[in-house]
Structure formats: structure tokens, C-alpha cells
C-alpha atoms as a PDB file:
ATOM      1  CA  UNK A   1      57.751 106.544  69.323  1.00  0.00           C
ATOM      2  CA  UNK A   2      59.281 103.189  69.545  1.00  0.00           C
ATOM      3  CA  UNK A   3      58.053 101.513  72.437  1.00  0.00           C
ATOM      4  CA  UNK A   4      60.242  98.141  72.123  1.00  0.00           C
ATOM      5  CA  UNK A   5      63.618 100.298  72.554  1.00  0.00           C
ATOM      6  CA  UNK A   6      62.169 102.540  75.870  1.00  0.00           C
ATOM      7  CA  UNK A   7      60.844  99.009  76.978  1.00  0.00           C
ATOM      8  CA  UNK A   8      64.734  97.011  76.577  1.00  0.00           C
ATOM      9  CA  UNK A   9      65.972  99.673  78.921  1.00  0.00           C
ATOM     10  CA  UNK A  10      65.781  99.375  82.222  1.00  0.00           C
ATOM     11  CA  UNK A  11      66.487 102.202  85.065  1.00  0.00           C
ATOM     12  CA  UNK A  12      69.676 102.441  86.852  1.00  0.00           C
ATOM     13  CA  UNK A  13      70.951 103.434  89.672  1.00  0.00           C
ATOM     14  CA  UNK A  14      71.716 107.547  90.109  1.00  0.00           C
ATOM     15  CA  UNK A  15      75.380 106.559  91.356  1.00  0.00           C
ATOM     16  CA  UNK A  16      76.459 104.240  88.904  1.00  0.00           C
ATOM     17  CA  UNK A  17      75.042 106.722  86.328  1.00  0.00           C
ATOM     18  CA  UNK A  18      76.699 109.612  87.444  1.00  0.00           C
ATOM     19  CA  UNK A  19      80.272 106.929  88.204  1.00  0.00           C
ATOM     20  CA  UNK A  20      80.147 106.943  84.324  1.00  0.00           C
ATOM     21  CA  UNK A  21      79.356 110.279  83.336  1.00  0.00           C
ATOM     22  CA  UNK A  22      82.212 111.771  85.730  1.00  0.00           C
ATOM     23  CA  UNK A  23      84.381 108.940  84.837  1.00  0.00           C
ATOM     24  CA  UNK A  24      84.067 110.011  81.061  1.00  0.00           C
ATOM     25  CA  UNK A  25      85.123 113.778  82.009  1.00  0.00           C
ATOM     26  CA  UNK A  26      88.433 111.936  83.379  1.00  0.00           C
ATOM     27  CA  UNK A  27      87.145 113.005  87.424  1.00  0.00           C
ATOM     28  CA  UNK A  28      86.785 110.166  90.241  1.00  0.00           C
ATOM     29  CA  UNK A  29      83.763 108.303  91.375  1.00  0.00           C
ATOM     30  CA  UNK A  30      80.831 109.290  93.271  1.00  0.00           C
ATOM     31  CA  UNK A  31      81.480 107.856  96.281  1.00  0.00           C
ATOM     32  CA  UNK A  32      84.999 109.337  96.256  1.00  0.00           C
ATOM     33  CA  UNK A  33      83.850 112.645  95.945  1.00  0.00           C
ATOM     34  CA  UNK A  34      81.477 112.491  98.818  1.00  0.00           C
ATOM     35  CA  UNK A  35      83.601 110.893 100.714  1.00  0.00           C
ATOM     36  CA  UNK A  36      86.232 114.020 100.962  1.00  0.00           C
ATOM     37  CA  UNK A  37      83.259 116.001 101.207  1.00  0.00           C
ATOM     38  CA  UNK A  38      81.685 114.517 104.341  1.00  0.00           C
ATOM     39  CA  UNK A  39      85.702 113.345 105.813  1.00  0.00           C
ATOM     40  CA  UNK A  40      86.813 116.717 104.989  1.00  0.00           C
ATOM     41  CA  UNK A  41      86.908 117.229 109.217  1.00  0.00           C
ATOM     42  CA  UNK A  42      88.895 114.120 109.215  1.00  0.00           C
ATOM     43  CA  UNK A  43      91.536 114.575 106.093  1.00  0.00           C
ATOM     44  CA  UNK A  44      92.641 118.111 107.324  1.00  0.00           C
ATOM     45  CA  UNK A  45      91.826 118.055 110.816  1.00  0.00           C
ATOM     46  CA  UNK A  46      88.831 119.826 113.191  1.00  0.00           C
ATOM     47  CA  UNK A  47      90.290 123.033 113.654  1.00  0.00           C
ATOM     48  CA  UNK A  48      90.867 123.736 109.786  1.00  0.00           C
ATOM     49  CA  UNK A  49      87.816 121.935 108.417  1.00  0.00           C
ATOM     50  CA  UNK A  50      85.876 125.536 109.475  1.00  0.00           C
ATOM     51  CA  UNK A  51      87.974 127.233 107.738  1.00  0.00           C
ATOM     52  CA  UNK A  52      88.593 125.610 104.703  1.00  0.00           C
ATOM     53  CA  UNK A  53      86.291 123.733 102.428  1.00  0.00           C
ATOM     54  CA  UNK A  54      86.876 121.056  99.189  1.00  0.00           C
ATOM     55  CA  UNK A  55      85.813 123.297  96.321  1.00  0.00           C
ATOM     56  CA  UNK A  56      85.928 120.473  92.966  1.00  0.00           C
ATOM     57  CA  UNK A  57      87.432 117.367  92.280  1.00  0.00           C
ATOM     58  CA  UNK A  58      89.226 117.702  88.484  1.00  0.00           C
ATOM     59  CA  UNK A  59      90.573 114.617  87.617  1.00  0.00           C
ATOM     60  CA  UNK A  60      93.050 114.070  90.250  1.00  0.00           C
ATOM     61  CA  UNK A  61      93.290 117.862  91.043  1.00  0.00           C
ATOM     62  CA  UNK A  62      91.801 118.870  94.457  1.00  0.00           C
ATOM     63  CA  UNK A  63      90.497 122.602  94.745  1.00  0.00           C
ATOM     64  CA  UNK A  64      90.184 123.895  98.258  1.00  0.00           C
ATOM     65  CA  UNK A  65      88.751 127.491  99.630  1.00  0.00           C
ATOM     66  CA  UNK A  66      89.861 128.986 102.657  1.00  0.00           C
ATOM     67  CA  UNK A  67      88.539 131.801 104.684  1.00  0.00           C
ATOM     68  CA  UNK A  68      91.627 133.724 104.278  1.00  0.00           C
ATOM     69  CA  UNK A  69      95.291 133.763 103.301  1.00  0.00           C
ATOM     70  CA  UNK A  70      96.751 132.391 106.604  1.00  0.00           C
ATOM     71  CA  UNK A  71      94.496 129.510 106.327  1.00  0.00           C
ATOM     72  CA  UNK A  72      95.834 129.176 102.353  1.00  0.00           C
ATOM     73  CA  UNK A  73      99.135 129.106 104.073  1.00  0.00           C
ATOM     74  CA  UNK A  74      98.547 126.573 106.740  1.00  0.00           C
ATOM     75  CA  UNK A  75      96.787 124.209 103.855  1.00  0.00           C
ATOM     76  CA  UNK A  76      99.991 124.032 101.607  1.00  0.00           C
ATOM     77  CA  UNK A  77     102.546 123.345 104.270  1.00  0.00           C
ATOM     78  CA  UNK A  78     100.518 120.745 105.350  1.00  0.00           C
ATOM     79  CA  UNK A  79      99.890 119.648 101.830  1.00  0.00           C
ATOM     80  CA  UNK A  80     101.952 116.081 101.908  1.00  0.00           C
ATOM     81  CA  UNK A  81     100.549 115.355 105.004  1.00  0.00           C
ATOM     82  CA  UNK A  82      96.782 116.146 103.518  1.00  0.00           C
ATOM     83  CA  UNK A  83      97.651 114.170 100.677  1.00  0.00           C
ATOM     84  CA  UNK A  84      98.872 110.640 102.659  1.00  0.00           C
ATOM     85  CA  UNK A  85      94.983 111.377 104.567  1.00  0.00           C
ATOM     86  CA  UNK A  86      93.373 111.485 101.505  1.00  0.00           C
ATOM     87  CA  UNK A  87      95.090 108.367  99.895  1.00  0.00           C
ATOM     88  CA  UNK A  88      94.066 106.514 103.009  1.00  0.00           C
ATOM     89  CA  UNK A  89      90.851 107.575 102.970  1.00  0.00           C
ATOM     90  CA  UNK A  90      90.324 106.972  99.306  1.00  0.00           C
END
């Protein structure tokens, strides 16, 4: 093996690894992401954060599960107001 190339390279950080990697695949940062993950209370409010959850972040496509189809329901008409949260937030 070539030691002098393993020896020029020094470790990074997880995060700024993984910032790259996901920003390659087109998707948002790290800190973004766990940011709607651990706001999620805050972005669509206590009562529906138990009953709805941020599935994946595609690029700038958000994919949310909810316990049933009312909840569905209650997500989309508050969609614009969901989406001003998470701009803030972000």
C-alpha cells in the first residue's frame, strides 16, 4: 500500500462528509434534515406531530406519514401554512 497518500489525508468531520455526499444526490444538508426531524412538533404543531411523522427529504420534496387518512387530510390543507414554518425554520 502507499502509505504517503493514506498519510496526506486527514479525517473529517461525519457532518461535513455526509453535507457532501447528500449534497451530490441533489438533497439538503445535514443539519437541515435534523432539524425538521427534531422541530417536527414545532413546524406542524403538538397535536399533529403524534400523528404524523417526516418520512425523507428528496431534494426539496418533503415526504410525510400519517396515522391515517384524516390526519393526510388535515396535513395538506394546512400545507402553505407548513411550508412558511419550514422556510422559517430552515
Amino acid at each position: 500500500p502507499d502509505r504517503g497518500a493514506s498519510d496526506t489525508t486527514a479525517p473529517q468531520p461525519l457532518a461535513s462528509v455526509l453535507d457532501r455526499v447528500l449534497g451530490g444526490l441533489g438533497g439538503p444538508s445535514v443539519d437541515a434534515v435534523v432539524l425538521v426531524y427534531e422541530r417536527w412538533a414545532d413546524v406542524v404543531g403538538e397535536e399533529v406531530a403524534p400523528r404524523t411523522r417526516p418520512l425523507s427529504i428528496e431534494g426539496d420534496l418533503l415526504r410525510v406519514g400519517a396515522d391515517d387518512a384524516a390526519w393526510a387530510s388535515h396535513l395538506h390543507w394546512a400545507e402553505p401554512e407548513v411550508l412558511d414554518r419550514l422556510e422559517a425554520l430552515l
